[in-house]
Structures are given as C-alpha cells and as structure tokens.
Protein backbone atom coordinates (compact mmCIF):
# COMPACT_ATOMS: atom_id res chain seq x y z
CA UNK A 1 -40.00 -129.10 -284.40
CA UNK A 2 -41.23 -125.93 -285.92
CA UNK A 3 -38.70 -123.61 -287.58
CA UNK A 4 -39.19 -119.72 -287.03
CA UNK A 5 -36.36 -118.43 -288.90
CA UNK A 6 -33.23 -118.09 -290.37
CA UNK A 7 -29.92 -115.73 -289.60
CA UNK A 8 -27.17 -114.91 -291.62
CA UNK A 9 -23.57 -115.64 -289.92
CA UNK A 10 -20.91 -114.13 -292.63
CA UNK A 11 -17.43 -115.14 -290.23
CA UNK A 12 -16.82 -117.78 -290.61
CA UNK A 13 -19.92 -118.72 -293.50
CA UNK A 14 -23.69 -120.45 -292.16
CA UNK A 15 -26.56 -120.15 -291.71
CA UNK A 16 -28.26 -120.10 -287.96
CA UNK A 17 -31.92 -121.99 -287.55
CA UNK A 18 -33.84 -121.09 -285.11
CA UNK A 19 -36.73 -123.33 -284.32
CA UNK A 20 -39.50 -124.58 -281.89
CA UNK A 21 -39.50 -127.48 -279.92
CA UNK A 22 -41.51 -128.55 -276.87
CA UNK A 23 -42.42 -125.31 -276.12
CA UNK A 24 -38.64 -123.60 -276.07
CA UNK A 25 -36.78 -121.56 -278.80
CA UNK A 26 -33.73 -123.19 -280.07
CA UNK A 27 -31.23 -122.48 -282.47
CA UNK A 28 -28.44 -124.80 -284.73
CA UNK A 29 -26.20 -123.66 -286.86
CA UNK A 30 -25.30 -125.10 -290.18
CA UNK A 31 -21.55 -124.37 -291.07
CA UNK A 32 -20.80 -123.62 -294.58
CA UNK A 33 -16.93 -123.69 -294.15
CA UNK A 34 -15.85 -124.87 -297.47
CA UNK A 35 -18.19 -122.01 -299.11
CA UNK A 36 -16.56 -120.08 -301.98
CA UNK A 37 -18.01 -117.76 -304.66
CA UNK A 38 -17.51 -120.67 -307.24
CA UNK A 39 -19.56 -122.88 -305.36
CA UNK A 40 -22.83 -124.82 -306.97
CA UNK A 41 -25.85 -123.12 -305.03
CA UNK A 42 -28.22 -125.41 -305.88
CA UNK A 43 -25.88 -128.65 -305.24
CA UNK A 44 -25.14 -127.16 -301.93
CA UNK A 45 -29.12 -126.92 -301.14
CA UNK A 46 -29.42 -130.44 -302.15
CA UNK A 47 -26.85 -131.25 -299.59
CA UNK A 48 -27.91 -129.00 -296.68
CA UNK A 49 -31.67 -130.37 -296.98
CA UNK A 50 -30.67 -134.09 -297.59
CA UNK A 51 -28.64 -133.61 -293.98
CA UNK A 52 -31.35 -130.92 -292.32
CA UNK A 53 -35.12 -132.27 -291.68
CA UNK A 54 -36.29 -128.63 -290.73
CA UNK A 55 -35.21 -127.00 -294.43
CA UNK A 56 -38.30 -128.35 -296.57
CA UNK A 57 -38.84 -127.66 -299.96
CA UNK A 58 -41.09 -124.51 -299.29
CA UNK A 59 -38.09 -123.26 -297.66
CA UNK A 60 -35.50 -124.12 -300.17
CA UNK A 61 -35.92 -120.36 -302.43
CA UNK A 62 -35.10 -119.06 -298.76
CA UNK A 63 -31.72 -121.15 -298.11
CA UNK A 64 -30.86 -120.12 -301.34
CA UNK A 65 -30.70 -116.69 -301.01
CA UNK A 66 -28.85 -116.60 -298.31
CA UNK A 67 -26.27 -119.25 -299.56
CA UNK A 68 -26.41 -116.38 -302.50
CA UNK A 69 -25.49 -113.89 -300.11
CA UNK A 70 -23.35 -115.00 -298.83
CA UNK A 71 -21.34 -115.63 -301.43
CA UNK A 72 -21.89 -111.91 -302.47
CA UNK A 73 -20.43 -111.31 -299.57
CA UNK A 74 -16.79 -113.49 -300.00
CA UNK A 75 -16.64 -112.01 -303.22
CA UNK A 76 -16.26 -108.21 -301.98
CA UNK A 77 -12.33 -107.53 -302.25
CA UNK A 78 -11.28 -105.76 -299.09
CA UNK A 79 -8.95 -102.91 -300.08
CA UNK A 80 -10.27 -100.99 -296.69
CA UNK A 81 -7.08 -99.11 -295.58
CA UNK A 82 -7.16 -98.36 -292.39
CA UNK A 83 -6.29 -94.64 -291.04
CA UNK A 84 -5.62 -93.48 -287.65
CA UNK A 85 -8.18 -92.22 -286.24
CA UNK A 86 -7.60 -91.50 -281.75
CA UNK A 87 -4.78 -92.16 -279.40
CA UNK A 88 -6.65 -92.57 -275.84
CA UNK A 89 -4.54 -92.01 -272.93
CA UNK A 90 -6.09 -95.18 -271.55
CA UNK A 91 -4.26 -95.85 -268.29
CA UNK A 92 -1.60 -94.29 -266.16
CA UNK A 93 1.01 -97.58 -266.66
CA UNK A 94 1.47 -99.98 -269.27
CA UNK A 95 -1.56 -101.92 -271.17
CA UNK A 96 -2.17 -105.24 -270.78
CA UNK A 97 -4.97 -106.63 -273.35
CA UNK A 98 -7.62 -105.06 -275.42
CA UNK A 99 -10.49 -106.73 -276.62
CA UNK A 100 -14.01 -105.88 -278.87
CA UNK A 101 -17.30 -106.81 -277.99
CA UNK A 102 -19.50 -108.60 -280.79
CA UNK A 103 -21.22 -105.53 -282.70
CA UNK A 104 -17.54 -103.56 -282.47
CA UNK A 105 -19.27 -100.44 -280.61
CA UNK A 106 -17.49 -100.84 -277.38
CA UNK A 107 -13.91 -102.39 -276.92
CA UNK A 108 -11.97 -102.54 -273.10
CA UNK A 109 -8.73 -102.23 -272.03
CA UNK A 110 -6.56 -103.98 -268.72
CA UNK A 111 -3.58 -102.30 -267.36
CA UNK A 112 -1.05 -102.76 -264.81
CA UNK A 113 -2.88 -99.64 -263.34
CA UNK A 114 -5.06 -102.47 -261.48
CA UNK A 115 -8.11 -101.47 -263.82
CA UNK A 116 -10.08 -102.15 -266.85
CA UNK A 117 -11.98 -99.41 -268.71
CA UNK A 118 -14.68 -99.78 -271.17
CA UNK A 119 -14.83 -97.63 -274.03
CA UNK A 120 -16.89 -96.01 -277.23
CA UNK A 121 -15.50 -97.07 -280.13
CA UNK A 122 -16.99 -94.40 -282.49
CA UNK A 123 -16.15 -91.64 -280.38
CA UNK A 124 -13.28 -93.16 -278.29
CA UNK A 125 -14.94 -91.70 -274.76
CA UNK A 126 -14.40 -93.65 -271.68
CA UNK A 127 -17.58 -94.93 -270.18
CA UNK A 128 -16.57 -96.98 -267.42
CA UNK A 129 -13.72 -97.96 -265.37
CA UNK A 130 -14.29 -101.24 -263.52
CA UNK A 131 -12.24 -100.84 -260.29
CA UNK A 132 -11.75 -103.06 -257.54
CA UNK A 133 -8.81 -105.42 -258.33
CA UNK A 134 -5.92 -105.04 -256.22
CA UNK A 135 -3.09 -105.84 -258.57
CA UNK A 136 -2.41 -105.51 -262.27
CA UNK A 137 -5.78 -106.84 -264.03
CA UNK A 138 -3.97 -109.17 -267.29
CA UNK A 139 -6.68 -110.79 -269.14
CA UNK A 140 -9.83 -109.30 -270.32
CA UNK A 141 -13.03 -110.49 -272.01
CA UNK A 142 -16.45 -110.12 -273.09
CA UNK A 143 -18.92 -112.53 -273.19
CA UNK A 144 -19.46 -112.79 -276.85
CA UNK A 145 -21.68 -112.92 -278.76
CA UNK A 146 -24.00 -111.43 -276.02
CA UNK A 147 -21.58 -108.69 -275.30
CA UNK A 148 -23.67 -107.77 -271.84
CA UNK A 149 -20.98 -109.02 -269.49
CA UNK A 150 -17.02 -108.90 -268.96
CA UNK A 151 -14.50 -110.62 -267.31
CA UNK A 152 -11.04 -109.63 -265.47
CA UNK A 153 -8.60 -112.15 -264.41
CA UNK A 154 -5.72 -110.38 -262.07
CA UNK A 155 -2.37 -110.94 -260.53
CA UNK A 156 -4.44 -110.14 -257.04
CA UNK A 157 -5.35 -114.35 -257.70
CA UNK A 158 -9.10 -113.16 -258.28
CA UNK A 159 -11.24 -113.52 -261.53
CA UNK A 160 -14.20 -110.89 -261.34
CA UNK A 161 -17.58 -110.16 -263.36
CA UNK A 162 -19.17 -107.05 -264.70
CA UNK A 163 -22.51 -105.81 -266.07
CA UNK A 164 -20.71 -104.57 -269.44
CA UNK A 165 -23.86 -101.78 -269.12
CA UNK A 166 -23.44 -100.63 -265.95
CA UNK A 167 -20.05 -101.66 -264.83
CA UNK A 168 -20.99 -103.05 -261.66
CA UNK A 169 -19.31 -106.25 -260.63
CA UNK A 170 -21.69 -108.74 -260.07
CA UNK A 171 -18.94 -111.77 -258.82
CA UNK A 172 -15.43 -111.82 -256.76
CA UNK A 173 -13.71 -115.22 -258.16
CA UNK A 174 -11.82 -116.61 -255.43
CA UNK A 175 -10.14 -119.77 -255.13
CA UNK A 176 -7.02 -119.69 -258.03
CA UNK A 177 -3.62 -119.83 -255.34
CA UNK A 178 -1.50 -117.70 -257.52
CA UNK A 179 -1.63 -114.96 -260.36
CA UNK A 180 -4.66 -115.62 -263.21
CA UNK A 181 -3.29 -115.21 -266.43
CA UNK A 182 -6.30 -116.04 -269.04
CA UNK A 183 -9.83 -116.81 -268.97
CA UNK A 184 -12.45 -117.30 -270.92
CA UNK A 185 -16.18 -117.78 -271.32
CA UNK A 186 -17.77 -120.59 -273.26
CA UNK A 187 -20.16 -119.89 -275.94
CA UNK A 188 -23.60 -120.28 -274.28
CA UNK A 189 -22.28 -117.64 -271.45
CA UNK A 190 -22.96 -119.79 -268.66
CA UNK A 191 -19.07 -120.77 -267.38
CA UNK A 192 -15.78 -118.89 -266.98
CA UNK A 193 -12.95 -120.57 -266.95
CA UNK A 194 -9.60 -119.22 -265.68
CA UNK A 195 -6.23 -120.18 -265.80
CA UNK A 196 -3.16 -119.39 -262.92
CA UNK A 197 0.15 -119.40 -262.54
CA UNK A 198 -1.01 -121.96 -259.61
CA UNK A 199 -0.88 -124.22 -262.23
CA UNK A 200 -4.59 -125.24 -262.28
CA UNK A 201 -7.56 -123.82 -264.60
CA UNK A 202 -10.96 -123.31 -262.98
CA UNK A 203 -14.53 -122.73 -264.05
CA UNK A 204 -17.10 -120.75 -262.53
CA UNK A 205 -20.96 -120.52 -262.92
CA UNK A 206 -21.83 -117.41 -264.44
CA UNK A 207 -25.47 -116.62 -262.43
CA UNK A 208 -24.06 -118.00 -259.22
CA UNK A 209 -20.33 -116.92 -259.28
CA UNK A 210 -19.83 -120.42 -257.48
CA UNK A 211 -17.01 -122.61 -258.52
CA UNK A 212 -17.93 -125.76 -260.30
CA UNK A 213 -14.47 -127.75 -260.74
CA UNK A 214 -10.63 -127.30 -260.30
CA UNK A 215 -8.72 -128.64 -263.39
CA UNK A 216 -5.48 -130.28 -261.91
CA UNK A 217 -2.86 -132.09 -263.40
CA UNK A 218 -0.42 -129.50 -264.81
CA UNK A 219 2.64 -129.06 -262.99
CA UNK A 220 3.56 -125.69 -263.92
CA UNK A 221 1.64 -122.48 -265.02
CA UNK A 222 -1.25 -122.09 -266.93
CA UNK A 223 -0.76 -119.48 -269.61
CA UNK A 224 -3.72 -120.43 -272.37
CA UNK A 225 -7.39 -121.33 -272.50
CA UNK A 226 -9.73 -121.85 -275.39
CA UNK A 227 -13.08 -123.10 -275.42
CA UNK A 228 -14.29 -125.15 -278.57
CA UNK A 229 -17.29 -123.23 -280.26
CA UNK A 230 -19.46 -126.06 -279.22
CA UNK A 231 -18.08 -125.06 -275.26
CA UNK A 232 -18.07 -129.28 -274.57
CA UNK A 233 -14.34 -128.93 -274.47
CA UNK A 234 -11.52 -126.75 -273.01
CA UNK A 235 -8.10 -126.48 -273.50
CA UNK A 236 -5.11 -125.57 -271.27
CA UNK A 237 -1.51 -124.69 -272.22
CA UNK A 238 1.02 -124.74 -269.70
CA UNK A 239 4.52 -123.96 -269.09
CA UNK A 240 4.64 -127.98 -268.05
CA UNK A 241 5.03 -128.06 -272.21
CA UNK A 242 2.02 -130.19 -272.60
CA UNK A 243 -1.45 -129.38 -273.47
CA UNK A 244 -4.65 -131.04 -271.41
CA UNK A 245 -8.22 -131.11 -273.32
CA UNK A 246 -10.87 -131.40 -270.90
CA UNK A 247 -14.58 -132.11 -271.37
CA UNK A 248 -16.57 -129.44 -269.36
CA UNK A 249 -19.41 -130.97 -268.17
CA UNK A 250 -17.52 -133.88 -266.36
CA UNK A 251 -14.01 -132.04 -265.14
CA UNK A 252 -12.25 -134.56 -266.40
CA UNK A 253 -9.06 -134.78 -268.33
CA UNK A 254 -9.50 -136.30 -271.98
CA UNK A 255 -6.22 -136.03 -273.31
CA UNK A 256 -2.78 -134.42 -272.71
CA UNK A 257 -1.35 -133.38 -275.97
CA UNK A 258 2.76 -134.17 -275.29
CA UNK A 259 5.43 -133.28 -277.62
CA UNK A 260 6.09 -130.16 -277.39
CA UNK A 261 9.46 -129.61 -275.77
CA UNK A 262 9.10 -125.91 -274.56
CA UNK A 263 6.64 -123.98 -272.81
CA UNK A 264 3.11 -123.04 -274.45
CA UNK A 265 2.61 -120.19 -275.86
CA UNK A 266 -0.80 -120.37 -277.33
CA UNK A 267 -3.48 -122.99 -278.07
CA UNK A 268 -7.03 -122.56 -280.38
CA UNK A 269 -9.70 -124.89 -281.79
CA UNK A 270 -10.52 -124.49 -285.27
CA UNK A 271 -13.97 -123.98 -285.97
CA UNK A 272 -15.50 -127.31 -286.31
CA UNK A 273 -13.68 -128.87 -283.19
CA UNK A 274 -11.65 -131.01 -285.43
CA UNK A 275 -8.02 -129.71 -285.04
CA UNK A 276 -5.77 -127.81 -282.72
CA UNK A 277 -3.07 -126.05 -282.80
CA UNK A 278 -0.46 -125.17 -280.72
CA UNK A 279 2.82 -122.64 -280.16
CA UNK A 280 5.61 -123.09 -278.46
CA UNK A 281 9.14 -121.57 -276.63
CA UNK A 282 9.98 -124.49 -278.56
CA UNK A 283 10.32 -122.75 -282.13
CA UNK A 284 7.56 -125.02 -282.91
CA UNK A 285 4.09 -125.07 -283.55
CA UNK A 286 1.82 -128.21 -283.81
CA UNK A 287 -1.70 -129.74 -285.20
CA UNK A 288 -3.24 -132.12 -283.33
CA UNK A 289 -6.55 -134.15 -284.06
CA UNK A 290 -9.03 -132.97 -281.22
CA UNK A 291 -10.83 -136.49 -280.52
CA UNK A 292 -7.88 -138.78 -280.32
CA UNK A 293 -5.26 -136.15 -279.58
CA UNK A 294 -2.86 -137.96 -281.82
CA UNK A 295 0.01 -135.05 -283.00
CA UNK A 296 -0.75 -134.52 -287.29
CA UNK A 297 1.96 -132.05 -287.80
CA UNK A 298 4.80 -130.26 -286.86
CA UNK A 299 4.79 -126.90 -288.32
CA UNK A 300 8.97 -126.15 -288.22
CA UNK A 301 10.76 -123.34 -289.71
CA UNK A 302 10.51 -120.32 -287.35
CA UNK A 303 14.26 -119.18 -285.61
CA UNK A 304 12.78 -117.91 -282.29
CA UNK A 305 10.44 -118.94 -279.86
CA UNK A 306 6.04 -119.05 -281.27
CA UNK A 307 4.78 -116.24 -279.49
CA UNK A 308 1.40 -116.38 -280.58
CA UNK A 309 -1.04 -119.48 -283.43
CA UNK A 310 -4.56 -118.72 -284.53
CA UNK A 311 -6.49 -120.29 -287.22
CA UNK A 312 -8.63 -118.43 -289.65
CA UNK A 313 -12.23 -119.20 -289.09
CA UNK A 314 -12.71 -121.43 -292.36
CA UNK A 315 -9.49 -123.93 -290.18
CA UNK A 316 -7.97 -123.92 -293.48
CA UNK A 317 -4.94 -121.80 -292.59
CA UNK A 318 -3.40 -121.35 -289.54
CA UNK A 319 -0.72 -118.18 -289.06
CA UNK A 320 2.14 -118.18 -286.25
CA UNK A 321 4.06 -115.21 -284.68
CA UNK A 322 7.58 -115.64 -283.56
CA UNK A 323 10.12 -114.12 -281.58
CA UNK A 324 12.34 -113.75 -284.90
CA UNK A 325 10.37 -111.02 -285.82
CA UNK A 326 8.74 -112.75 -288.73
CA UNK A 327 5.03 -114.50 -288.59
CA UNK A 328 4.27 -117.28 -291.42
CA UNK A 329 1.32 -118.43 -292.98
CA UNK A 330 0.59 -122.46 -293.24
CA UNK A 331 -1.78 -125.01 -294.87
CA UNK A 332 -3.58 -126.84 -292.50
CA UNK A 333 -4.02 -129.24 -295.06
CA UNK A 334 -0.64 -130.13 -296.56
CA UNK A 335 1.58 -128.22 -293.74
CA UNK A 336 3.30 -126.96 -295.87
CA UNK A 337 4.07 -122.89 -295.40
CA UNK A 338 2.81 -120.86 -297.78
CA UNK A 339 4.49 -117.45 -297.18
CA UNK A 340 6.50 -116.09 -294.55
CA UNK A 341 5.64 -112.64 -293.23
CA UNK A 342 9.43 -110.22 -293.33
CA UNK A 343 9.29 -106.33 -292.48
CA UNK A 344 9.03 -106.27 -288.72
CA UNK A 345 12.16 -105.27 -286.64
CA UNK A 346 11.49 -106.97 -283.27
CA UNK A 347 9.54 -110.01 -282.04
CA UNK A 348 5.78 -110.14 -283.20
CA UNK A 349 4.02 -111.09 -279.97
CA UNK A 350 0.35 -111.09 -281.34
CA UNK A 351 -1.30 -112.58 -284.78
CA UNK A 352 -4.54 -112.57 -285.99
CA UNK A 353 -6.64 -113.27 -289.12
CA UNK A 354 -9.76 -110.60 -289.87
CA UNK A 355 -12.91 -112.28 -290.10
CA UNK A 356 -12.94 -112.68 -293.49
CA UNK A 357 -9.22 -114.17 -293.40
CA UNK A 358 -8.09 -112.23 -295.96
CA UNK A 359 -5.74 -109.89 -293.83
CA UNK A 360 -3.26 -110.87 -291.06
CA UNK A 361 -2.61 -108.32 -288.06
CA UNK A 362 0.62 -108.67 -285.76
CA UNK A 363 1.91 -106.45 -282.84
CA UNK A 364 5.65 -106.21 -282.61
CA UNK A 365 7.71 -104.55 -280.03
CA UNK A 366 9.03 -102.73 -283.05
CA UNK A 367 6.08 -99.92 -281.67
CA UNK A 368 4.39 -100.81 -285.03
CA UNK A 369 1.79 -103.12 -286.19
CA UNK A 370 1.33 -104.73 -289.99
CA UNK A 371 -1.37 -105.76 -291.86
CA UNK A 372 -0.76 -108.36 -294.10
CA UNK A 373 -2.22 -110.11 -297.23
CA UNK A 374 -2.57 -113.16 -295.87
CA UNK A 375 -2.01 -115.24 -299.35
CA UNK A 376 0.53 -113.36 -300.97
CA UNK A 377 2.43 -112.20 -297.57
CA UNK A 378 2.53 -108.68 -299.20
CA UNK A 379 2.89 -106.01 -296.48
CA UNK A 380 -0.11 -103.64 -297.00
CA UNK A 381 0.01 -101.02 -294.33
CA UNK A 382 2.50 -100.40 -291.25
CA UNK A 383 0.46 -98.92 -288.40
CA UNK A 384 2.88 -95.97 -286.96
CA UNK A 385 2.65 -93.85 -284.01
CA UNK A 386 3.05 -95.71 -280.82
CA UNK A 387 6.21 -94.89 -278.61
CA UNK A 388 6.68 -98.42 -276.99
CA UNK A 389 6.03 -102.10 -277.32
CA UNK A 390 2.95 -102.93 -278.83
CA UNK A 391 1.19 -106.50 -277.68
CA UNK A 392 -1.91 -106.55 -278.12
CA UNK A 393 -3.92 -106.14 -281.40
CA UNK A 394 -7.35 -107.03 -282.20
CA UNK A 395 -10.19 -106.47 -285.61
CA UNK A 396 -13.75 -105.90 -284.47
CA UNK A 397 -16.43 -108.31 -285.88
CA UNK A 398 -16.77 -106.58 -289.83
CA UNK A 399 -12.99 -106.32 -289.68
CA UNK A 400 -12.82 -102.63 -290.59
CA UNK A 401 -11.86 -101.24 -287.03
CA UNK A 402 -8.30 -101.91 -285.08
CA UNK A 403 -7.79 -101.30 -281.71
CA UNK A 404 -3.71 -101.65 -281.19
CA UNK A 405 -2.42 -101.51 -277.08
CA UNK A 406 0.81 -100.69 -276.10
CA UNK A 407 3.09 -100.67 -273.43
CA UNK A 408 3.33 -96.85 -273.63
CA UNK A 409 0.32 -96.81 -272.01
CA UNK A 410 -2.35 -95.81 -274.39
CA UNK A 411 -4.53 -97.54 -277.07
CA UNK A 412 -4.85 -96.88 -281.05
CA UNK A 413 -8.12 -96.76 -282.78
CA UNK A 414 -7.82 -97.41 -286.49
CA UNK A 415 -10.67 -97.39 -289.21
C-alpha cells in the first residue's frame, strides 16, 4: 500500500487518504468527528497514526497541518447573513423538492408540472429541463459527491436517470406498482434506490438501469430512504409505522425498528453508522442503535405530528420539525432538549443543520423560512417574500447559499 495523498473534508471534519494498492487507486477516510478548536493536535496525531499504518512519521508534519486547518476552520464564527438575491419563476404549478449538487454551482427543482429543471446558481439561468415523466416528478437528487448524474422519482410509478451535463436521460426505472415518493443514491454512485407508495423500496444498477432487488415486507407506503455513508445499509420508513434496515448487497431485511405508533415521517443515519433517528405522525421522534436496532430514546415533547429529523454531521445533535409550528434542538447524548425553536406561525415541514451545524434552516407554510442559532435557539433571520407554502429548503455544501421552494410555484436564491 502506497499512499499518494491527502484531502481535506471540512463537513463533517477528516481527512481523506488516497492510496495505492495492487495496482488500483483507493481512498479511506479518517473521521475526525469529535474535533474542536481546543483539541490536542499532537495527541490526536498520536492517535490517528497508532490506528492508521499508511500515516508514517515522515508524514506526520503533513497530518498535522491539516488537523491545524481544520481547526482554523471550526473556529471561523459564521455571522454570514443571507440576502435575497433571485425569485425564478421555476415551473408553471407548485414545487415539489429542490436540491444542490456538491460544489453548490448548480441546484434542480421537481414540480407537479411533470418536470425537473436544472439550474445556475450564480446567475439563476435555467439550463435544462429534463422532460419525459408523465405525472408530477416528487423526489429529486444528485448523485453526490460526483454531481454528474440526477435522479427523478414520479407519481407516473417510474424512477428515471440523467446526464446532469447534458440532460439526457440515460434510464426509464420501471417496475415500482404505484407512485415513487423518495430515492436515493448510495455513496459510491453505483445503486438507486426508490421508495413507492406500492409499499416496497427498490434498487437499481446505475450503468445498467437493471433492477437488482425488490425490498418487501412493509405493508403500507414507503415515504423515506437513507443510505448510511458507508452505502452497506438502507433504510425505509413507512406509513406501516415501522422502520426496516436492510443490508444492500444481500436484499435482505436486518432489522425492523417497531415502536413508533404513527406513520414515518423521516429517517437518517448519523455519520458514523452508529445511530438513527426517526420522526413520526406520532408526535414522536426516536434513536435507535443501528447494529442491534434496539430503541435508545424517545425524544417527546413536540404537540403536533414530526414532520421532518436530521442530525448534524458531527451525530451529536439531532433537530426535529413539527406540525406545531415549532422545531427543537436535542442531545443525542443525554436526550435531553436543549432549546426549542418559537417564531413560526404554521407547521415547519422541513429542518436542516448547515454544514458546519452551527445554523438550523426550516420551511413553514407560514410562506417564510428561519434560520436559527442552533445552540442558543435565537432566531437570526426570517426569509420573506414567498406568497405560498414553503417545503422545501436546502444550504449548498459551504453553507452560504439557500435555495427555498414553494408551493407558489417559484424558487428563492439566498446568499
């Protein structure tokens, strides 16, 4: 094993290797999730290289650095407030999803208009509409961190795949019996998986656009997928109130996560494939340990229904969106919440953390979205200007660029 060099990963904090071995270029990542500007550099080296064969001692000055910079990094404040900058007449009916590729440059948007359009973030120009579906297109994604390909799921029953370049559509995905809902790619890029209101989740190969297995066992729709970051897992939420994890390679079910006693609203890995969490119609949200799918915690105190859970990328907090109108902050560590999040004036159907995990977004059907300090649950900034509902809200990769969608059928670009 010969190692040819090292990148930088700021969110959430490592340090990528990539290395030789028998002839192929590989790459590992070591995870520095615990990182913190008070943190011992050089007791941190001595741990990395006691655990890592490839970081010898001629490389050590190197691994330091970037440990350094990346602690430069966490100790930036972020007071970036974020001004309007376009309102693009996306579609001719309502938005669906929005969603950034890796770099930020390019974001795309899925209406009930039976499209999905690709845009320029700087400018805010169309460059592509990907037509072809022939119902509403819901769920939207690229295949990050590549960015070079994106997928549509649609009420039509079909999944399909784009060149993110050209637009073309390389694959049809048929098979799914009823509406798809959500999909996803796993990290390396090579599967899809979709999920239907046929009650089954699916994954397809990505070169061949063949289907390799049907995930069965739900008995009622499948509204959430999420890939673990190492992509050996999947996860389904369903309207059956349970949870299934799968292992990929096989098909097979691992666990079914029961306890919930409401439909699923939402369900995320952390980062190190430890923990998940789930929301629910049941006012409830819940950690659950990901290799023996034993139930941690019950995270209680929201009025409504948990519209939407995420975790910040260190899976030290995790942030929930309710139906109440209020979103709340919680320790993954003690459960115990740490601030609630009070100024919106309808539900809040979307949460999320920016990269660093400093700031919380939500979307409320208030026609506003917040952005939040995510420890102090200070409001910082009300984002104004949309005439309807607004559901879907998302940060680019450096977290200093918001695209907000709205059921008034057009899309906010904030910097």
């Amino acid at each position: 094993m010969k190692l040819k060099r090292f990148l930088l990963r700021y969110y959430p904090p490592g340090i990528i290797l990539e290395y030789e071995k028998g002839g192929c270029l590989r790459t590992k990542s070591i995870d520095l999730l615990d990182l913190t500007p008070g943190t011992n550099p050089e007791e941190l080296l001595a741990e990395i290289q006691q655990s890592e064969p490839l970081i010898t001692d001629s490389r050590a000055d190197q691994v330091k650095q970037l440990i350094l910079r990346l602690q430069q990094k966490q100790g930036q404040q972020d007071h970036h407030r974020f001004c309007f900058f376009k309102e693009l007449k996306a579609h001719i009916l309502p938005l669906t999803n929005v969603a950034f590729d890796k770099s930020g440059s390019r974001f795309i948007t899925g209406s009930y208009d039976r499209t999905c359009r690709v845009w320029d973030t700087d400018s805010g120009t169309e460059l592509h509409t990907l037509e072809g579906h022939r119902n509403v297109v819901y769920a939207i994604t690229f295949n990050n961190p590549y960015g070079d390909k994106i997928a549509t799921g649609s009420f039509d029953k079909t999944a399909k795949l784009w060149c993110a370049e050209t637009g073309k559509c390389f694959h049809t995905f048929r098979g799914h019996t009823a509406e798809i809902v959500c999909l996803a790619f796993n990290p390396q890029s090579t599967l899809l998986a979709t999920g239907s209101m046929d009650a089954t989740a699916k994954l397809w190969d990505v070169e061949t656009g063949d289907e390799v297995a049907t995930l069965t066992g739900h008995t009622a729709e499948v509204l959430s997928l999420c890939f673990n970051t190492v992509g050996n897992q999947l996860l389904t939420g369903s309207f059956d109130h349970t949870v299934a994890i799968w292992d990929v390679a096989s098909g097979r079910r691992v666990h079914t996560l029961i306890g919930h006693s409401g439909e699923i609203s939402n369900v995320q890995f952390n980062w190190d494939c430890s923990l998940i969490v789930t929301g629910s119609m049941d006012k409830t949200c819940k950690l659950w340990e990901a290799v023996s799918g034993k139930c941690v915690a019950t995270l209680a105190g929201h009025k409504e229904e948990v519209l939407d859970v995420c975790f910040d990328l260190s899976g030290q907090l995790v942030a929930t969106a309710s139906a109440d109108g209020t979103a709340r902050v919680f320790s993954v560590n003690t459960h115990q919440c740490l601030v609630t999040l009070e100024g919106h004036d309808g539900e809040i159907s979307k949460i999320c953390f920016s990269p660093p995990g400093s700031r919380l977004l939500t979307a409320s059907s208030d026609k506003t979205a917040r952005l939040w300090d995510a420890r102090s649950g200070v409001c910082l900034q009300v984002l104004e200007g949309h005439t309807d509902e607004i559901f879907s809200c998302v940060f680019n990769y450096e977290g200093d660029t918001i695209i907000t969608g709205s059921k008034d059928n057009t899309c906010r670009i904030w910097y």
